[in-house]
PDB file of N, CA and C in Angstrom:
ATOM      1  N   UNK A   1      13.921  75.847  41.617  1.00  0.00           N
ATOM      2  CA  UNK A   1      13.092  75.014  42.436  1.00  0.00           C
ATOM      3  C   UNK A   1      12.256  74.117  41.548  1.00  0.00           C
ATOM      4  N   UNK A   2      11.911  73.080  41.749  1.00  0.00           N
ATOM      5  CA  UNK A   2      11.187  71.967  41.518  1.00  0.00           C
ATOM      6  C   UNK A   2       9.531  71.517  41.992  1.00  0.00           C
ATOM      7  N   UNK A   3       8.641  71.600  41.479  1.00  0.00           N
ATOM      8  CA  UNK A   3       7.730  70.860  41.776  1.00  0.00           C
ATOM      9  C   UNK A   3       6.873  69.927  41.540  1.00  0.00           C
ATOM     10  N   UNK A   4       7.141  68.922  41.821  1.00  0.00           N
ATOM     11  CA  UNK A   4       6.932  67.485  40.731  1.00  0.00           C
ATOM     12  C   UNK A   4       5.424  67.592  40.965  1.00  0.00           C
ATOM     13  N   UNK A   5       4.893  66.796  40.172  1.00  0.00           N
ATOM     14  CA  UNK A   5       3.638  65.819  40.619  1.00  0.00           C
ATOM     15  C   UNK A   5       3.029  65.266  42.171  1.00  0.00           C
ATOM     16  N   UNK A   6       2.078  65.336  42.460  1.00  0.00           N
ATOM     17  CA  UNK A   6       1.808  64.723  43.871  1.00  0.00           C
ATOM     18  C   UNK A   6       2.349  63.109  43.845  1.00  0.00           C
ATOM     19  N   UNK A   7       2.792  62.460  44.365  1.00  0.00           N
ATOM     20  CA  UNK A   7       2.716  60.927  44.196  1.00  0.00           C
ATOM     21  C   UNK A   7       1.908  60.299  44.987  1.00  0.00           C
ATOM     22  N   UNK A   8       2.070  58.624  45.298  1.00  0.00           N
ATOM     23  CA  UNK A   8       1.120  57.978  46.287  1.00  0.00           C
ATOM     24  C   UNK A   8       2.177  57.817  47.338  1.00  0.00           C
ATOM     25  N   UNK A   9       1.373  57.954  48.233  1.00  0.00           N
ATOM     26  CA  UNK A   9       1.576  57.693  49.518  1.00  0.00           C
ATOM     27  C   UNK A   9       1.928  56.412  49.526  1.00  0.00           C
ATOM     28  N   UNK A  10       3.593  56.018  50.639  1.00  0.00           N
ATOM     29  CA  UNK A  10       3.785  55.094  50.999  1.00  0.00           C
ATOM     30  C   UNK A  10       4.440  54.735  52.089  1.00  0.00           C
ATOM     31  N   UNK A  11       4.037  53.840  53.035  1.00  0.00           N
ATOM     32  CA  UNK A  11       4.153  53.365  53.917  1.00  0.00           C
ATOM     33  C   UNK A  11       5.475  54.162  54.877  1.00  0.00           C
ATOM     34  N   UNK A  12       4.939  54.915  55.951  1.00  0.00           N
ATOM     35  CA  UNK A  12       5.919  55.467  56.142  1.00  0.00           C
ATOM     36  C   UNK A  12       6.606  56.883  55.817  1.00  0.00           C
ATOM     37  N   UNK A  13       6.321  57.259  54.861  1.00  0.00           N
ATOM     38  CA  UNK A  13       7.051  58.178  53.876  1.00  0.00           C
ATOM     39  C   UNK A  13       6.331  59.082  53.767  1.00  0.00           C
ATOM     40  N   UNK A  14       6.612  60.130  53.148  1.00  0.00           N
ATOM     41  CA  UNK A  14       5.646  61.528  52.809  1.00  0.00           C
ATOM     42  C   UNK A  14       4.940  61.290  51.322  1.00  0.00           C
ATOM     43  N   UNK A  15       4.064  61.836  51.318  1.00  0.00           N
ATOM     44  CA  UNK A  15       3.104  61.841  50.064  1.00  0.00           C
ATOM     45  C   UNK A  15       3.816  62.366  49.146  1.00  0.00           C
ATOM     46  N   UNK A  16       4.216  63.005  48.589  1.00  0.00           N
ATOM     47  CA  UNK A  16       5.285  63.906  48.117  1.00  0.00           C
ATOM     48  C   UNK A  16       5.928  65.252  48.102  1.00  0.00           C
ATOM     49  N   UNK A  17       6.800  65.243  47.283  1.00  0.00           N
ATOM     50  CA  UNK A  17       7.798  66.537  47.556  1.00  0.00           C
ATOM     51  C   UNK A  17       6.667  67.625  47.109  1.00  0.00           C
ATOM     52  N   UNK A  18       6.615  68.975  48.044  1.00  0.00           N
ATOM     53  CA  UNK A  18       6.247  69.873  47.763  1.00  0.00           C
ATOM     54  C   UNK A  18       7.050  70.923  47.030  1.00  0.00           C
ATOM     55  N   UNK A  19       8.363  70.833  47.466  1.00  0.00           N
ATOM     56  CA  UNK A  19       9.331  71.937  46.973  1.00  0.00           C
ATOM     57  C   UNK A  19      10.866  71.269  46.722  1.00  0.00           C
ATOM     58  N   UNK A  20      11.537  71.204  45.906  1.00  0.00           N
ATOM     59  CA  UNK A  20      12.819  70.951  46.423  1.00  0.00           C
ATOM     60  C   UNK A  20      14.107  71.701  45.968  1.00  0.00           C
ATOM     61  N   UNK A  21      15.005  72.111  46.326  1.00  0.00           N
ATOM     62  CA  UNK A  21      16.068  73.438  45.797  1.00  0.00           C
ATOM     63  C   UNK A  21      17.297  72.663  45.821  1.00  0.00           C
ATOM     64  N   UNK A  22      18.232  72.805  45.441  1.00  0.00           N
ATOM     65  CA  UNK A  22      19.713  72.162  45.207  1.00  0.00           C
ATOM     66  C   UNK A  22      20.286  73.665  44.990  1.00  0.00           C
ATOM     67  N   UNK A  23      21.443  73.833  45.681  1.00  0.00           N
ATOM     68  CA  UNK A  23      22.124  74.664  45.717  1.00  0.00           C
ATOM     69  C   UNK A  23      23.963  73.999  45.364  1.00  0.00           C
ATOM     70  N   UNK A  24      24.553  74.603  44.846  1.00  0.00           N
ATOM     71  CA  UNK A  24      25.887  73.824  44.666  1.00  0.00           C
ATOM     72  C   UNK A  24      27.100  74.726  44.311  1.00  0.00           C
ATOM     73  N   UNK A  25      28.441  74.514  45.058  1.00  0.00           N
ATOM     74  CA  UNK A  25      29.460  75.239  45.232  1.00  0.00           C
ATOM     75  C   UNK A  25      30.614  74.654  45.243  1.00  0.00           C
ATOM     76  N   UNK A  26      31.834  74.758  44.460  1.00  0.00           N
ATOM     77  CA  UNK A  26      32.565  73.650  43.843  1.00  0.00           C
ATOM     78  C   UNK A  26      32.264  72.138  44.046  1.00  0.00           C
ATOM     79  N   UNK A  27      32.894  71.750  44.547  1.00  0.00           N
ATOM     80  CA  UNK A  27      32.487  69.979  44.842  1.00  0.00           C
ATOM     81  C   UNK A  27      31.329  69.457  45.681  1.00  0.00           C
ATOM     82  N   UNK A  28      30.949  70.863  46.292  1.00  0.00           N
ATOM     83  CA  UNK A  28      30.042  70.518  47.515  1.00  0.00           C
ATOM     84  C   UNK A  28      28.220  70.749  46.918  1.00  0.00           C
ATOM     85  N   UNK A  29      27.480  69.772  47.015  1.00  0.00           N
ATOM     86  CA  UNK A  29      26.459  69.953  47.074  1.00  0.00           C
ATOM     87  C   UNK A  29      25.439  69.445  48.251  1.00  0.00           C
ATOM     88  N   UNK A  30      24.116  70.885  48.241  1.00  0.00           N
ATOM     89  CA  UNK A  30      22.792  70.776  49.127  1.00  0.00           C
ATOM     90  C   UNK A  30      21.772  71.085  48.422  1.00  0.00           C
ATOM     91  N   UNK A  31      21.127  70.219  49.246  1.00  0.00           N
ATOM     92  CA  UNK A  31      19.840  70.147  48.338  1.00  0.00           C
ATOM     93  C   UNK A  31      18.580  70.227  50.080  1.00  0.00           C
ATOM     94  N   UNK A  32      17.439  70.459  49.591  1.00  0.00           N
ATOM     95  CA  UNK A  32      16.755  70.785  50.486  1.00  0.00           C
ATOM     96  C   UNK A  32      15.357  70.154  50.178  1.00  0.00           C
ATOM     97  N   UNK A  33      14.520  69.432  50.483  1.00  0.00           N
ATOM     98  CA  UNK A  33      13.674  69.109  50.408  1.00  0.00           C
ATOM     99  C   UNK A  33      12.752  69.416  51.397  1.00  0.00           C
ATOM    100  N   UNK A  34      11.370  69.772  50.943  1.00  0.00           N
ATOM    101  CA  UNK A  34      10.216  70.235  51.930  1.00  0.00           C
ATOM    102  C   UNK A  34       9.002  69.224  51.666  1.00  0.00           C
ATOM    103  N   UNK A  35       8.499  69.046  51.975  1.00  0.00           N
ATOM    104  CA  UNK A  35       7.032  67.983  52.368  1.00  0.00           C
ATOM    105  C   UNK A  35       5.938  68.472  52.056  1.00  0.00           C
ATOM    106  N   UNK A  36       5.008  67.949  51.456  1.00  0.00           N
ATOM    107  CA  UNK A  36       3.527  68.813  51.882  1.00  0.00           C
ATOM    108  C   UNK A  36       3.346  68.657  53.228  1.00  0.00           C
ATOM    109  N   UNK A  37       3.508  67.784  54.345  1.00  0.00           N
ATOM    110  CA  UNK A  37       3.511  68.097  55.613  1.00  0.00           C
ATOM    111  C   UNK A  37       3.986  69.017  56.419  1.00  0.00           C
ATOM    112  N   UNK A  38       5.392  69.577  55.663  1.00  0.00           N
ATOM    113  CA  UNK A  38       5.937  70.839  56.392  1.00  0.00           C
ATOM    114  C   UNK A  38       7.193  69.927  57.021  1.00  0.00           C
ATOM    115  N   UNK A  39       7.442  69.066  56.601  1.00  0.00           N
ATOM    116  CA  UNK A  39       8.395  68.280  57.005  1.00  0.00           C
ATOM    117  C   UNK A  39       9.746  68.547  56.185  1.00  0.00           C
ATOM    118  N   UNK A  40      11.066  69.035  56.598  1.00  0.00           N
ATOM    119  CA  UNK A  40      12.109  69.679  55.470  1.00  0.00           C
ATOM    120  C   UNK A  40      13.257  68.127  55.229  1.00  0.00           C
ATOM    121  N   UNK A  41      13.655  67.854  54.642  1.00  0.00           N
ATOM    122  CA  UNK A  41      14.946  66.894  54.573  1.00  0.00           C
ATOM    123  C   UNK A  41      15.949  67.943  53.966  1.00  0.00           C
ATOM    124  N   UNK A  42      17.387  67.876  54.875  1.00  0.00           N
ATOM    125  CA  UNK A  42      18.485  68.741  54.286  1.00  0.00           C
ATOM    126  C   UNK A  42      19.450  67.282  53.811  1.00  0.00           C
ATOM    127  N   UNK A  43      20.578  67.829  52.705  1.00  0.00           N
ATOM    128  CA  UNK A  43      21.367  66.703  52.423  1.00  0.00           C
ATOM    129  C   UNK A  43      22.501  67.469  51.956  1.00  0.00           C
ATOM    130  N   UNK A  44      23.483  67.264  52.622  1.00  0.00           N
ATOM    131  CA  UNK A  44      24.406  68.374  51.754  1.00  0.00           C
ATOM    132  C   UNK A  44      25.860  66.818  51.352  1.00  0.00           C
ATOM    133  N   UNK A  45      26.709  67.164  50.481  1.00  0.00           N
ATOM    134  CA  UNK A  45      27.783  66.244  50.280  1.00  0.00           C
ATOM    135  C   UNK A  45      28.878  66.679  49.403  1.00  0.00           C
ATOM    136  N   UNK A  46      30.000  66.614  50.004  1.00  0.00           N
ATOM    137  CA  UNK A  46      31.127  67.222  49.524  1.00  0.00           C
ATOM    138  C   UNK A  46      31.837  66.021  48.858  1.00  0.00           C
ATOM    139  N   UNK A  47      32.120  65.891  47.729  1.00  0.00           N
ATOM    140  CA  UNK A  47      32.560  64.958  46.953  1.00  0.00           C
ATOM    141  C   UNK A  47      33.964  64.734  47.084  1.00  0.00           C
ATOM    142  N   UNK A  48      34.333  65.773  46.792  1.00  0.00           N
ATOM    143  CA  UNK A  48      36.237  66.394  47.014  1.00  0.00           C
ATOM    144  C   UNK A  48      36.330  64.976  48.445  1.00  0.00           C
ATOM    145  N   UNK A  49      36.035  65.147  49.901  1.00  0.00           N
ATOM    146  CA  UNK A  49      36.276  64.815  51.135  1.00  0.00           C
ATOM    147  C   UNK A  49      35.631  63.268  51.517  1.00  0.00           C
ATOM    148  N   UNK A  50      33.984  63.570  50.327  1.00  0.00           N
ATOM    149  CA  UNK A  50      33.314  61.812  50.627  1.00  0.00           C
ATOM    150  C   UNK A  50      32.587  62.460  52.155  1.00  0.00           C
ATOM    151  N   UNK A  51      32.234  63.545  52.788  1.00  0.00           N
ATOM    152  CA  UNK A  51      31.935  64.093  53.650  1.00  0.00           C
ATOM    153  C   UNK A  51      30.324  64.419  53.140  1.00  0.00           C
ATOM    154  N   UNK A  52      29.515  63.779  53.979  1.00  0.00           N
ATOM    155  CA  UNK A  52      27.817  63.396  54.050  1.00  0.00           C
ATOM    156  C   UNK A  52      27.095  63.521  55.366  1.00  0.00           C
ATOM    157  N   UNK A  53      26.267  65.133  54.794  1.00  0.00           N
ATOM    158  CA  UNK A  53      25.128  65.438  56.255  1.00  0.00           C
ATOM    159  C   UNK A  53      23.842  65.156  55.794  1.00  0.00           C
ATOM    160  N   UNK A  54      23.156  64.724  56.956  1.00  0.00           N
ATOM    161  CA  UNK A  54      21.922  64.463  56.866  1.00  0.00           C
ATOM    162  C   UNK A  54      21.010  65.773  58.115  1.00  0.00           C
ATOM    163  N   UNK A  55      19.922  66.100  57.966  1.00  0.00           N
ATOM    164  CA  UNK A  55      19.209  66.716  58.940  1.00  0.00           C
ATOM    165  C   UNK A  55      18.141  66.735  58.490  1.00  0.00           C
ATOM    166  N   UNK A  56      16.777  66.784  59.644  1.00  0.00           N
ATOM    167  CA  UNK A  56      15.274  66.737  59.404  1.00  0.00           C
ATOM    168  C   UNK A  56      15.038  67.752  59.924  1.00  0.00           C
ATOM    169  N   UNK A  57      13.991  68.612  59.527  1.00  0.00           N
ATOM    170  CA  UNK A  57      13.645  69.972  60.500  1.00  0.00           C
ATOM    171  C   UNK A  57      11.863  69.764  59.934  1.00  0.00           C
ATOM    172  N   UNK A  58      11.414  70.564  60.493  1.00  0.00           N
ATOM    173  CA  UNK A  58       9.934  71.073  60.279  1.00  0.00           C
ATOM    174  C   UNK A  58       9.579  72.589  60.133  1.00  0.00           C
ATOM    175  N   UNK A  59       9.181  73.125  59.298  1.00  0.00           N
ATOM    176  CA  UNK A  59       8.612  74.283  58.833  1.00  0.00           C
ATOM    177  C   UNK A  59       7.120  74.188  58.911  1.00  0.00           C
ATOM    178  N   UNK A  60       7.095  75.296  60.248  1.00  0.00           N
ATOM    179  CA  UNK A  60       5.703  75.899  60.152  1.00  0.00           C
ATOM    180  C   UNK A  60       5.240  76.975  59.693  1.00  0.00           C
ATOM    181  N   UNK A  61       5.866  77.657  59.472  1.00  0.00           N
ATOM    182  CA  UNK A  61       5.878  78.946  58.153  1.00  0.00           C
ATOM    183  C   UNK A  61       6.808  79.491  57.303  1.00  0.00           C
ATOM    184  N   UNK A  62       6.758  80.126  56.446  1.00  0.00           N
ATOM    185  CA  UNK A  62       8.063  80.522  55.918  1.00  0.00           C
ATOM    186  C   UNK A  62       8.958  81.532  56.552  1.00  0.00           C
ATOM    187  N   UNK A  63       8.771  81.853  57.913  1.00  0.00           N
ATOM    188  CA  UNK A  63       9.473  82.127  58.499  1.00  0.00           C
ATOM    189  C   UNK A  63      10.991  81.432  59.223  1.00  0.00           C
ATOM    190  N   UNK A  64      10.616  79.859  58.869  1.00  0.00           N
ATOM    191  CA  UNK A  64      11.655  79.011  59.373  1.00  0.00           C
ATOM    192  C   UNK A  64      12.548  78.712  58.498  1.00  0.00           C
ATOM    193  N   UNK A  65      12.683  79.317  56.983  1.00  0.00           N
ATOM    194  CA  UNK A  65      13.358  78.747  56.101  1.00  0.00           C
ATOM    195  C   UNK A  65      14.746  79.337  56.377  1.00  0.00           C
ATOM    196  N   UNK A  66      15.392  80.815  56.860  1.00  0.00           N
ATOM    197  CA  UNK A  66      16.563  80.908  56.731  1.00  0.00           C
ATOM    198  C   UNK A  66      17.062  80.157  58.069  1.00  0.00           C
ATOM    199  N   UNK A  67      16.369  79.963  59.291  1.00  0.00           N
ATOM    200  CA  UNK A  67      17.056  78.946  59.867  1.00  0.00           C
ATOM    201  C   UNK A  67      17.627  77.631  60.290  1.00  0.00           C
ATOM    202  N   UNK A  68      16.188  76.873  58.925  1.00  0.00           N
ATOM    203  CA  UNK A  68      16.550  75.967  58.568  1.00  0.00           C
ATOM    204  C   UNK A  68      17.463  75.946  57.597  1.00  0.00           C
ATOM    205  N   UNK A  69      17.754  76.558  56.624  1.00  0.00           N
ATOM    206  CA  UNK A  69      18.967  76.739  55.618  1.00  0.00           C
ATOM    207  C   UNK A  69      20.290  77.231  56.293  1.00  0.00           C
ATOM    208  N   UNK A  70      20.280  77.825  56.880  1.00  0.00           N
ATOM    209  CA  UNK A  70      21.696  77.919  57.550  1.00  0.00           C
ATOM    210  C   UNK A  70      22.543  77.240  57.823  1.00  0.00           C
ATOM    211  N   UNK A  71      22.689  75.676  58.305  1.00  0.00           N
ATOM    212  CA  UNK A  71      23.506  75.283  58.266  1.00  0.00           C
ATOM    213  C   UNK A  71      24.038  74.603  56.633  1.00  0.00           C
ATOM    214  N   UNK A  72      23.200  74.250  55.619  1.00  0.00           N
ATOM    215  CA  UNK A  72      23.078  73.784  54.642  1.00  0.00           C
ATOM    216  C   UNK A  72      24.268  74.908  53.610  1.00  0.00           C
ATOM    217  N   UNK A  73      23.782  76.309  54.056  1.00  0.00           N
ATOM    218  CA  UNK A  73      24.851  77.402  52.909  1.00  0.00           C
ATOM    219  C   UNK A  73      26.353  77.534  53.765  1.00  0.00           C
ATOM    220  N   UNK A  74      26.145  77.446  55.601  1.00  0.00           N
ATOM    221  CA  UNK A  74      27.389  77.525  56.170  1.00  0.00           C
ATOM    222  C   UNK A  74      28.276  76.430  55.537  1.00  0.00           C
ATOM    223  N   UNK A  75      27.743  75.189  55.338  1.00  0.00           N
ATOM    224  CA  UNK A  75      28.854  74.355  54.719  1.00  0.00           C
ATOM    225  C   UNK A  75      28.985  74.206  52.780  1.00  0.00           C
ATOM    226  N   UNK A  76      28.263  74.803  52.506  1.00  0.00           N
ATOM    227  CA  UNK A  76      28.510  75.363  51.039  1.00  0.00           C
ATOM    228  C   UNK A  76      29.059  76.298  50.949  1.00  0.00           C
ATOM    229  N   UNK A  77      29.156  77.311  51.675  1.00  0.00           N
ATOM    230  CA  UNK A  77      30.202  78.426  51.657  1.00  0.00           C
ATOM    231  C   UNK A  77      31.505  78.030  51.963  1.00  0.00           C
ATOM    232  N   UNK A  78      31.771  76.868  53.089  1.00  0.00           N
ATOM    233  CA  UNK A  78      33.226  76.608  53.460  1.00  0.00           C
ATOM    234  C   UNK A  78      33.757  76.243  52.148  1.00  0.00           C
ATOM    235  N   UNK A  79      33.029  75.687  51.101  1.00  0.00           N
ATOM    236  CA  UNK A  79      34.416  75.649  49.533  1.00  0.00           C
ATOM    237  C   UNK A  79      35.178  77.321  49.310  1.00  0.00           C
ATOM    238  N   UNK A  80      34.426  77.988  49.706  1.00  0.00           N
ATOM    239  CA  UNK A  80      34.303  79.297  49.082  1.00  0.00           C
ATOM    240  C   UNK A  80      36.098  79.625  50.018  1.00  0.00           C
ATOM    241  N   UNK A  81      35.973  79.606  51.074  1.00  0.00           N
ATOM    242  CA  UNK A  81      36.576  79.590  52.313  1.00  0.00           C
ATOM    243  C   UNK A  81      38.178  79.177  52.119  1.00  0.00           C
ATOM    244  N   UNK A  82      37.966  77.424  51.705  1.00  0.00           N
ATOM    245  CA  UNK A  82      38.880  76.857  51.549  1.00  0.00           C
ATOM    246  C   UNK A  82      39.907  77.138  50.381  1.00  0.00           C
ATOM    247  N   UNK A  83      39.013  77.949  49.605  1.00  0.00           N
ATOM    248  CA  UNK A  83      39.722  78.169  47.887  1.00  0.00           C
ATOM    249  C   UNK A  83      40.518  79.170  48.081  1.00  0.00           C
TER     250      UNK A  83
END
């Protein structure tokens, strides 16, 4: 995990990353980004296929993280699957 520097705020956008994790499984990578707002960005992308998800969720405690991660490892596991 990662935790950069605070940055400036801009227009629109989150102040900065609070947390961010990259997870990766043959060709396929996710990465997960969280907010100091509690705001999550998922990004997962399979290179092999050129196949690109996007999803926004919100975490109000750390109780929401394995269901926000779930879909993010279900399609990192499908390399696992396919091999």
């Amino acid at each position: 995990m990662q935790q950069p520097a605070p940055g400036t705020a801009t227009k629109g956008r989150p102040k900065a990353t609070a947390v961010s994790l990259t997870l990766e499984s043959d060709e396929r990578l996710g990465k997960l980004f969280v907010w100091e707002s509690g705001s999550a960005s998922l990004l997962f992308i399979d290179s092999q296929t050129e196949y690109t998800w996007q999803d926004e969720q919100v975490i109000t405690s750390e109780n929401d993280l394995p269901r926000i991660l779930a879909p993010l490892i279900n399609l990192l596991e499908g390399s696992a699957d396919q091999g």
